[in-house]
N, C-alpha and C. Protein backbone atom coordinates (compact mmCIF):
# COMPACT_ATOMS: atom_id res chain seq x y z
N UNK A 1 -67.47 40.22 -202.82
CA UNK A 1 -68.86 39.93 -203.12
C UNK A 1 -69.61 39.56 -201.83
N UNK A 2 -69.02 38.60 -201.13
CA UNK A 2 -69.43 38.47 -199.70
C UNK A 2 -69.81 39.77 -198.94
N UNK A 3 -68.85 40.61 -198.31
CA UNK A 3 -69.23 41.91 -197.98
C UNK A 3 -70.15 42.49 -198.51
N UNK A 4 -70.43 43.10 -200.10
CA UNK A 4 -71.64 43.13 -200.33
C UNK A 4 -73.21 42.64 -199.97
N UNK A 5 -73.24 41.23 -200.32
CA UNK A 5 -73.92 40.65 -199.93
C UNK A 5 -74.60 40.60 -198.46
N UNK A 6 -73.53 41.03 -197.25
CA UNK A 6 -73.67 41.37 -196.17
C UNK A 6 -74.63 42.41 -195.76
N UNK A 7 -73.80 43.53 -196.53
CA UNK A 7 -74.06 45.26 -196.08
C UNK A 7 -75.36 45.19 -196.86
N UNK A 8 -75.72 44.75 -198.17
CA UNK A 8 -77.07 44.96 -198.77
C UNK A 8 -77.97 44.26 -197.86
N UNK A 9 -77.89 42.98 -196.81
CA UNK A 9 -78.85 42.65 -196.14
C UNK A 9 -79.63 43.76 -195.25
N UNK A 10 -78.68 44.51 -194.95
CA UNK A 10 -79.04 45.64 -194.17
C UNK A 10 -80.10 46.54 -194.45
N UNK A 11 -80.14 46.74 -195.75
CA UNK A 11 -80.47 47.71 -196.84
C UNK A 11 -82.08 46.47 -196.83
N UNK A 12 -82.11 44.99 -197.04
CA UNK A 12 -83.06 44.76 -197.55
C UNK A 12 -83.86 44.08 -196.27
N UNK A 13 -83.44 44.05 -195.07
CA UNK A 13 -84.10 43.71 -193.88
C UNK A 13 -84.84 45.32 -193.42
N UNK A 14 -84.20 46.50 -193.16
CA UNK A 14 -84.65 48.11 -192.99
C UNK A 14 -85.70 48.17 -194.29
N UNK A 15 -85.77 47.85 -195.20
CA UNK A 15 -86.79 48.41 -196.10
C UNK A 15 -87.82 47.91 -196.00
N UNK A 16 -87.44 45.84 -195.50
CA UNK A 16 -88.79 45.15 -195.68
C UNK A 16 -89.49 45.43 -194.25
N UNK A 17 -88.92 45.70 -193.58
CA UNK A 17 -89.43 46.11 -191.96
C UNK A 17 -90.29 46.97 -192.34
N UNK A 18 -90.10 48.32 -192.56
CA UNK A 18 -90.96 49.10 -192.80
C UNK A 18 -92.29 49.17 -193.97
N UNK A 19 -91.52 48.43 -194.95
CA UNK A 19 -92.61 48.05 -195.88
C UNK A 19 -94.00 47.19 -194.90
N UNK A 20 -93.43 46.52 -194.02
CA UNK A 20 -94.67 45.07 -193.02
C UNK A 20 -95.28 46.32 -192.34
N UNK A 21 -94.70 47.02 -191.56
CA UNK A 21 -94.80 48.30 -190.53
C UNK A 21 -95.64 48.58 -191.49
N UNK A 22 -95.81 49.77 -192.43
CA UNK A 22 -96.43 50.89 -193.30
C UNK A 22 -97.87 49.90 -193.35
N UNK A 23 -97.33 48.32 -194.13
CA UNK A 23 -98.81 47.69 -194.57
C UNK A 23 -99.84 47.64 -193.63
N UNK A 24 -99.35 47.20 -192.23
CA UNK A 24 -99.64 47.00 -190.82
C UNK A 24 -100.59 48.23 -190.57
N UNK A 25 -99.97 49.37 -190.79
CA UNK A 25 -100.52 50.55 -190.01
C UNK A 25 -101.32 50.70 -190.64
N UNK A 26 -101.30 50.82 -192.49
CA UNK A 26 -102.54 50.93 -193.38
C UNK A 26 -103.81 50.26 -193.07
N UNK A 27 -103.34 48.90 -193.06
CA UNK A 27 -104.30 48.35 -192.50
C UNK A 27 -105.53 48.78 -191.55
N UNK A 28 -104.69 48.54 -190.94
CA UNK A 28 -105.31 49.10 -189.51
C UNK A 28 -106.27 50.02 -189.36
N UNK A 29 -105.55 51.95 -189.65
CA UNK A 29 -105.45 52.86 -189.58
C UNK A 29 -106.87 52.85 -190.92
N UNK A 30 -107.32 51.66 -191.63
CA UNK A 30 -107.62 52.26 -193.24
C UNK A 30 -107.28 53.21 -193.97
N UNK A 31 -106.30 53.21 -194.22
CA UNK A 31 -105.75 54.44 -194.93
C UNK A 31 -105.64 54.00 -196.73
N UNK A 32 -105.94 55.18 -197.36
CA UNK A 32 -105.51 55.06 -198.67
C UNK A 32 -104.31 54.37 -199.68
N UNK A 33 -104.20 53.23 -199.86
CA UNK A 33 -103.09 52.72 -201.09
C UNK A 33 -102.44 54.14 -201.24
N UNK A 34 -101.28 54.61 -201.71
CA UNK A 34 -101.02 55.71 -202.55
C UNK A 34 -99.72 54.79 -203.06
N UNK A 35 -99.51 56.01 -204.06
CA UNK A 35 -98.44 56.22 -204.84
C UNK A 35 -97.00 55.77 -204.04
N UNK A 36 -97.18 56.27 -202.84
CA UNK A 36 -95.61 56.09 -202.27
C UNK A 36 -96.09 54.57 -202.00
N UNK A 37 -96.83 54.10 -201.27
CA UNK A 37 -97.14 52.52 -201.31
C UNK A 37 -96.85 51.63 -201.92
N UNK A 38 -97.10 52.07 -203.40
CA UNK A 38 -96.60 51.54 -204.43
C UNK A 38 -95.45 50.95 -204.81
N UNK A 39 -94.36 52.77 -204.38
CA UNK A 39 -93.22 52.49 -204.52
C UNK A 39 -92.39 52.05 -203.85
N UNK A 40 -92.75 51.90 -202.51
CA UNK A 40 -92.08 51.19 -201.42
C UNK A 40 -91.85 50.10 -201.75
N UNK A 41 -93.31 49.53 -202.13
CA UNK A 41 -93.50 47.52 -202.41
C UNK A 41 -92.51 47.20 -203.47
N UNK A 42 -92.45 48.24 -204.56
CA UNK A 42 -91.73 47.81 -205.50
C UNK A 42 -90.26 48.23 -205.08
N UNK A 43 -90.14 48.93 -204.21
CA UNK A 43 -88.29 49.28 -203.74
C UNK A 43 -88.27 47.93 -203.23
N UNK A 44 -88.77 47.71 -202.31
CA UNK A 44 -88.77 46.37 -201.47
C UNK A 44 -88.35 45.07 -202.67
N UNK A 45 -89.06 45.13 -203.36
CA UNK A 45 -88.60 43.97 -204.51
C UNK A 45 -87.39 44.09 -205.04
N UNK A 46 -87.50 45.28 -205.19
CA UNK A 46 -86.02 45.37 -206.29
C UNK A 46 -85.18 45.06 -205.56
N UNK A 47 -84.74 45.37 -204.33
CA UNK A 47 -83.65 45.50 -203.25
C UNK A 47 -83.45 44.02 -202.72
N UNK A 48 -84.63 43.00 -202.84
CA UNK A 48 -84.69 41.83 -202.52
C UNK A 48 -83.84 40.89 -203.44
N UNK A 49 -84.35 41.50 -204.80
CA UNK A 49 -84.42 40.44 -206.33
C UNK A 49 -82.93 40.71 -206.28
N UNK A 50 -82.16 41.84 -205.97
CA UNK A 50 -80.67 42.19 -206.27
C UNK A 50 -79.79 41.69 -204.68
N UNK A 51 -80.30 41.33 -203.58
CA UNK A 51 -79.70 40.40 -202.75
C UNK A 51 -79.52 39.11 -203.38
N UNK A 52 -80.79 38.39 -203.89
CA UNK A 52 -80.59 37.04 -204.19
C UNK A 52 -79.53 36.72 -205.57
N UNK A 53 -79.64 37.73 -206.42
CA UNK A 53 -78.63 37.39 -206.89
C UNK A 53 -77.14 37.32 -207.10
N UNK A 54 -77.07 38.65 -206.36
CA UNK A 54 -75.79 38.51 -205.20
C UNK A 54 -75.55 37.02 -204.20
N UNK A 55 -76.30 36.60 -203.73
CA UNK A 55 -76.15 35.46 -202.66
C UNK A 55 -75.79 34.54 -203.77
N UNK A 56 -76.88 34.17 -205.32
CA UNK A 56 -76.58 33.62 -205.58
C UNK A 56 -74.94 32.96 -206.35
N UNK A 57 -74.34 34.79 -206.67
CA UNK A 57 -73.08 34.54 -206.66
C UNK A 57 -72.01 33.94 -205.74
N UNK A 58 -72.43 34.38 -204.36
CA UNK A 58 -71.36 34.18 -203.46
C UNK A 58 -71.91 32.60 -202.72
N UNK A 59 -72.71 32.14 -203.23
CA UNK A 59 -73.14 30.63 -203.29
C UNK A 59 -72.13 29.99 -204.29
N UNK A 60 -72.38 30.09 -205.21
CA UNK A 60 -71.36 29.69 -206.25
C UNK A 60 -70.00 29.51 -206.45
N UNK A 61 -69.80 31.07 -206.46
CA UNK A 61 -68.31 31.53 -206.67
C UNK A 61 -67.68 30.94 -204.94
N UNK A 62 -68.52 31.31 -204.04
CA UNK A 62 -67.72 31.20 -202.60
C UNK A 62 -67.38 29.48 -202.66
N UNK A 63 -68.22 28.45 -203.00
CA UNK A 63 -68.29 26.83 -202.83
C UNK A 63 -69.12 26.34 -201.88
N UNK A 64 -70.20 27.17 -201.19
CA UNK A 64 -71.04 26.92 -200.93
C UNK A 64 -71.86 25.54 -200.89
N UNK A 65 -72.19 25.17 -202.18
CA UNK A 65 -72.98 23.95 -202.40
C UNK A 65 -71.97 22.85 -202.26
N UNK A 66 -70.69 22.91 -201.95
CA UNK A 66 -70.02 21.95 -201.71
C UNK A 66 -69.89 21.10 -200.19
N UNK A 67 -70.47 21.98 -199.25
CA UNK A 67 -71.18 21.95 -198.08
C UNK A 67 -72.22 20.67 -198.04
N UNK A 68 -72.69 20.70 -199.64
CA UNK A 68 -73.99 19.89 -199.09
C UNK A 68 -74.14 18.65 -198.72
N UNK A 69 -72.71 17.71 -199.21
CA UNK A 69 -72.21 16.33 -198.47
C UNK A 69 -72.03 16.13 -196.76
N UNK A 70 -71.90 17.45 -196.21
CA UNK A 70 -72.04 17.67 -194.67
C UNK A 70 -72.89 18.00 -194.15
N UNK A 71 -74.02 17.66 -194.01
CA UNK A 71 -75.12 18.06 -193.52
C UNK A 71 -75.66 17.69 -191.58
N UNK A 72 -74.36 16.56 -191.29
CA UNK A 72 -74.35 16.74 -190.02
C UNK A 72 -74.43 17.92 -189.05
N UNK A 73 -73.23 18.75 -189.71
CA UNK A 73 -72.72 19.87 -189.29
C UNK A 73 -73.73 20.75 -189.19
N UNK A 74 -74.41 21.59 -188.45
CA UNK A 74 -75.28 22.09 -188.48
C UNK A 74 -75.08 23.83 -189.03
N UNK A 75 -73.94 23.91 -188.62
CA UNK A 75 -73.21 25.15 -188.87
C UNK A 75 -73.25 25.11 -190.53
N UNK A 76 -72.46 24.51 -191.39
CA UNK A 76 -72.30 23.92 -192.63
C UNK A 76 -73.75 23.66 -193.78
N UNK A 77 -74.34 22.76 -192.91
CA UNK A 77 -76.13 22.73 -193.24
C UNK A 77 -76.46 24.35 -193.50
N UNK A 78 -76.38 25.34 -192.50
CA UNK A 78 -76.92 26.47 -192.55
C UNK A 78 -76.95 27.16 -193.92
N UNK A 79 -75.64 27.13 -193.97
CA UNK A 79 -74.75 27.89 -195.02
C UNK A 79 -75.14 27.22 -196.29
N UNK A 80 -75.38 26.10 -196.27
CA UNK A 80 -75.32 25.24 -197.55
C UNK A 80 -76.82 25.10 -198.15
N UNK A 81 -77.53 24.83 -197.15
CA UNK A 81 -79.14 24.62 -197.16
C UNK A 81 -80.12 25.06 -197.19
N UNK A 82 -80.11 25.39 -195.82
CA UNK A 82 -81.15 26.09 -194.81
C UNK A 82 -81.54 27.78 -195.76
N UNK A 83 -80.16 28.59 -195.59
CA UNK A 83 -80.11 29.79 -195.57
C UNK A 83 -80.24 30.33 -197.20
N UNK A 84 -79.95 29.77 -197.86
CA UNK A 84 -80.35 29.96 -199.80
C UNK A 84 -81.83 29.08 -199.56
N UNK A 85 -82.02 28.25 -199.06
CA UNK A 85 -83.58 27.64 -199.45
C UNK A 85 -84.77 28.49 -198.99
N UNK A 86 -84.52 28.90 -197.36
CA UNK A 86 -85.44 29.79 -196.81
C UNK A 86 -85.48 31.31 -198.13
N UNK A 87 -84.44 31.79 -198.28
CA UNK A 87 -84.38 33.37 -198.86
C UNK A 87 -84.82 33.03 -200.30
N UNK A 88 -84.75 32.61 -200.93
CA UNK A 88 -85.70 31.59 -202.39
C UNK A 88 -87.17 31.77 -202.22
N UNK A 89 -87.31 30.76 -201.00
CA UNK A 89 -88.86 31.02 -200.70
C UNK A 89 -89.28 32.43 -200.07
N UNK A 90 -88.44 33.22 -199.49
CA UNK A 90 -89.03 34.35 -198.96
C UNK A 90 -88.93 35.50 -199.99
N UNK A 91 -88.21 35.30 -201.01
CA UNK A 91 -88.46 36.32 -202.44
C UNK A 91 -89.35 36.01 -202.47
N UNK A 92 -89.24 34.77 -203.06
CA UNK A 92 -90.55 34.34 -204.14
C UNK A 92 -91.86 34.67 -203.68
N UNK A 93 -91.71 34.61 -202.08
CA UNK A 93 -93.20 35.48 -201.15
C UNK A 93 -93.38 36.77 -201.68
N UNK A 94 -92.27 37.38 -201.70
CA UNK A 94 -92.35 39.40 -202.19
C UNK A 94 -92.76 39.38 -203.39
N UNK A 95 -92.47 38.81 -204.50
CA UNK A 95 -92.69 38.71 -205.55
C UNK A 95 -94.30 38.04 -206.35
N UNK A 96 -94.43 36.98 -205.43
CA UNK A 96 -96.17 36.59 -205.06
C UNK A 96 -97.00 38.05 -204.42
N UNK A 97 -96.47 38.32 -203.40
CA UNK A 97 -97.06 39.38 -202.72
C UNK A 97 -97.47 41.08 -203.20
N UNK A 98 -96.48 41.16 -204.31
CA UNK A 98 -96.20 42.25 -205.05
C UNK A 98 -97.39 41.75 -206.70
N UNK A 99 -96.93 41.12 -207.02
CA UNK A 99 -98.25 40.17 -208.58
C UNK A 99 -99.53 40.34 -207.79
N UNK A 100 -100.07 39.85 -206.69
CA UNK A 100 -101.13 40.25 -205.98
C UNK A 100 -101.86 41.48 -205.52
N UNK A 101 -100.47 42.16 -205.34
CA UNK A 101 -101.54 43.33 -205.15
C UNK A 101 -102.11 44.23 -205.48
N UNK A 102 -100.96 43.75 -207.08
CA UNK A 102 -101.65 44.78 -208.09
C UNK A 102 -103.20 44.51 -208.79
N UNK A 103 -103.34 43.52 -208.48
CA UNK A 103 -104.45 42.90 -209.18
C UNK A 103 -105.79 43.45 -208.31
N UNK A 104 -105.61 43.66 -207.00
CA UNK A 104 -106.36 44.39 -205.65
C UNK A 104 -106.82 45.45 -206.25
N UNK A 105 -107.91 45.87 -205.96
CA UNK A 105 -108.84 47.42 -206.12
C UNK A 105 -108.95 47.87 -205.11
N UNK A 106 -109.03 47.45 -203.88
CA UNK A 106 -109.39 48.13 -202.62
C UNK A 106 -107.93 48.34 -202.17
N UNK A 107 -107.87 49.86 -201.42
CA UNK A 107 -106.48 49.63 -200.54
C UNK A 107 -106.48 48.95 -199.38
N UNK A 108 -107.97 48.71 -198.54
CA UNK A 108 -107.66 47.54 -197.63
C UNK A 108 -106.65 46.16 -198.24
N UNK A 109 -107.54 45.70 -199.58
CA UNK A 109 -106.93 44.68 -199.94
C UNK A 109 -105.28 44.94 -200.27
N UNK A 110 -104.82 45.89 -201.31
CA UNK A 110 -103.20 45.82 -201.07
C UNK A 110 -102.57 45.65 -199.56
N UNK A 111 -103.18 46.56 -198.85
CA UNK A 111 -102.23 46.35 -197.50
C UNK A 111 -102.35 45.05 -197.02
N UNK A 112 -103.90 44.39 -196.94
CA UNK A 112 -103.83 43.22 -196.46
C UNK A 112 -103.00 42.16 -197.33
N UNK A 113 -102.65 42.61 -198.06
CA UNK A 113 -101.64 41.29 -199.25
C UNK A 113 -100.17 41.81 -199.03
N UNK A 114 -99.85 43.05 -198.64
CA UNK A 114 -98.01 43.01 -198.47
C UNK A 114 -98.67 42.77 -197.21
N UNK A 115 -98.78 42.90 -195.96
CA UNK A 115 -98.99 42.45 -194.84
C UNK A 115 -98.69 41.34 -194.82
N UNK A 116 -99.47 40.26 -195.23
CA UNK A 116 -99.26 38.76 -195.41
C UNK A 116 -97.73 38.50 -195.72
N UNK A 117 -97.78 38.63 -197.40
CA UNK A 117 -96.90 38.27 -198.37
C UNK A 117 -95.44 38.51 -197.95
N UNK A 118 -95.10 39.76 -197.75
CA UNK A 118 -94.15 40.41 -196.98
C UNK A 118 -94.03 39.92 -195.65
N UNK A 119 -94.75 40.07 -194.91
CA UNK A 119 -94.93 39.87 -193.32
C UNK A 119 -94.48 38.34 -193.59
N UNK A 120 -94.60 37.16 -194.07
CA UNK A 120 -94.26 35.96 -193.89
C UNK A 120 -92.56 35.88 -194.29
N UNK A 121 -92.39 36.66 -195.40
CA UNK A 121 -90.85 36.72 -195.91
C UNK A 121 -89.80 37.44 -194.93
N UNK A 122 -90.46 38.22 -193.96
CA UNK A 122 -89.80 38.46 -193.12
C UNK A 122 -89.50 37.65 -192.20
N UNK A 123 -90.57 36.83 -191.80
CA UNK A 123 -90.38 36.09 -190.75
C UNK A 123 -89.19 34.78 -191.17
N UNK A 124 -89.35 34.59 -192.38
CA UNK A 124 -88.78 33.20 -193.22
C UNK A 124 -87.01 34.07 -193.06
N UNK A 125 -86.73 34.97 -193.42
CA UNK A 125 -85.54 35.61 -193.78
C UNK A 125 -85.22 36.06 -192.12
N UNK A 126 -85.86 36.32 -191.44
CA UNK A 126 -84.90 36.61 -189.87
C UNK A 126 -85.01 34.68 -188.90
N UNK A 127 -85.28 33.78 -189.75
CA UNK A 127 -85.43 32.69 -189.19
C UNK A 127 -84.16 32.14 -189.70
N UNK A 128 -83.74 32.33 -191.05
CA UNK A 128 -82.48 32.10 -191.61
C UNK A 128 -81.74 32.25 -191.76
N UNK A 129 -81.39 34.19 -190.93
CA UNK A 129 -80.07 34.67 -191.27
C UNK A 129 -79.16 34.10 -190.51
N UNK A 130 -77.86 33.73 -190.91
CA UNK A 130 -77.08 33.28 -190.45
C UNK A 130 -76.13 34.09 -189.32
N UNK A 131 -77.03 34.52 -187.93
CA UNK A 131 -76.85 35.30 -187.22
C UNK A 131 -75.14 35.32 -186.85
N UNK A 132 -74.47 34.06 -186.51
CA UNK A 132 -72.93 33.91 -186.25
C UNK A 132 -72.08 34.46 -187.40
N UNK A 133 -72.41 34.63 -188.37
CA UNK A 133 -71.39 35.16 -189.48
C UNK A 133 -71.63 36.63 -189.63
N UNK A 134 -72.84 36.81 -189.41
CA UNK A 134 -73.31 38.27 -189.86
C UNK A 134 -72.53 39.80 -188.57
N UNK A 135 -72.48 39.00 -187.61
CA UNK A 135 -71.96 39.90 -186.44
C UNK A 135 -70.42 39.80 -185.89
């Protein structure tokens, strides 16, 4: 489950990159919302919503939260704390960010809302990955 959990980061850091990228350029560029836009934001979710609950298995099942009496340890903290609290809040950004933009009429406004929404969950999720385990 661990390994999983690993190799899908891969899968959900490459998608959300480009999802920030695409919003970015829309932006910018003013380009039309479309259809593939759409489906990106919502790949992006799905691929997110099915990491966390993966993590949340290998939180569990691994003993994870048993960590949380050591919080000296900074290494330990990571694993226990830091790294499920940040990725919680950085769904819950995609998932804010995604409810938002459907509600948008303008395609400035969608791009400018995964831009944000997204664009912050990225930053929250490469602030937390637990770079020493992952490599």
């Amino acid at each position: 489950m661990k390994t999983l959990h690993s190799y899908w980061a891969y899968i959900v850091l490459a998608v959300l990159i480009f999802t920030v990228i695409n919003a970015i350029i829309g932006l910018v560029q003013k380009k039309e919302f479309t259809h593939k836009e759409f489906r990106l934001g919502l790949f992006t979710l799905i691929t997110a919503h099915i990491q966390l609950l993966v993590g949340f298995l290998v939180y569990f099942i691994g003993g994870y939260q048993k960590g949380l009496g050591e919080m000296k340890d900074s290494a330990v903290r990571l694993l226990a704390l830091e790294h499920p609290l940040m990725m919680i809040i950085a769904i819950t950004l995609i998932t804010i960010g995604w409810s938002k933009h459907k509600k948008q009429v303008k395609s400035e406004a969608k791009f400018k809302t995964f831009a944000i929404f997204y664009g912050l969950a990225l930053v929250l999720i490469l602030a937390r990955i637990p770079w020493n385990n992952w490599f």
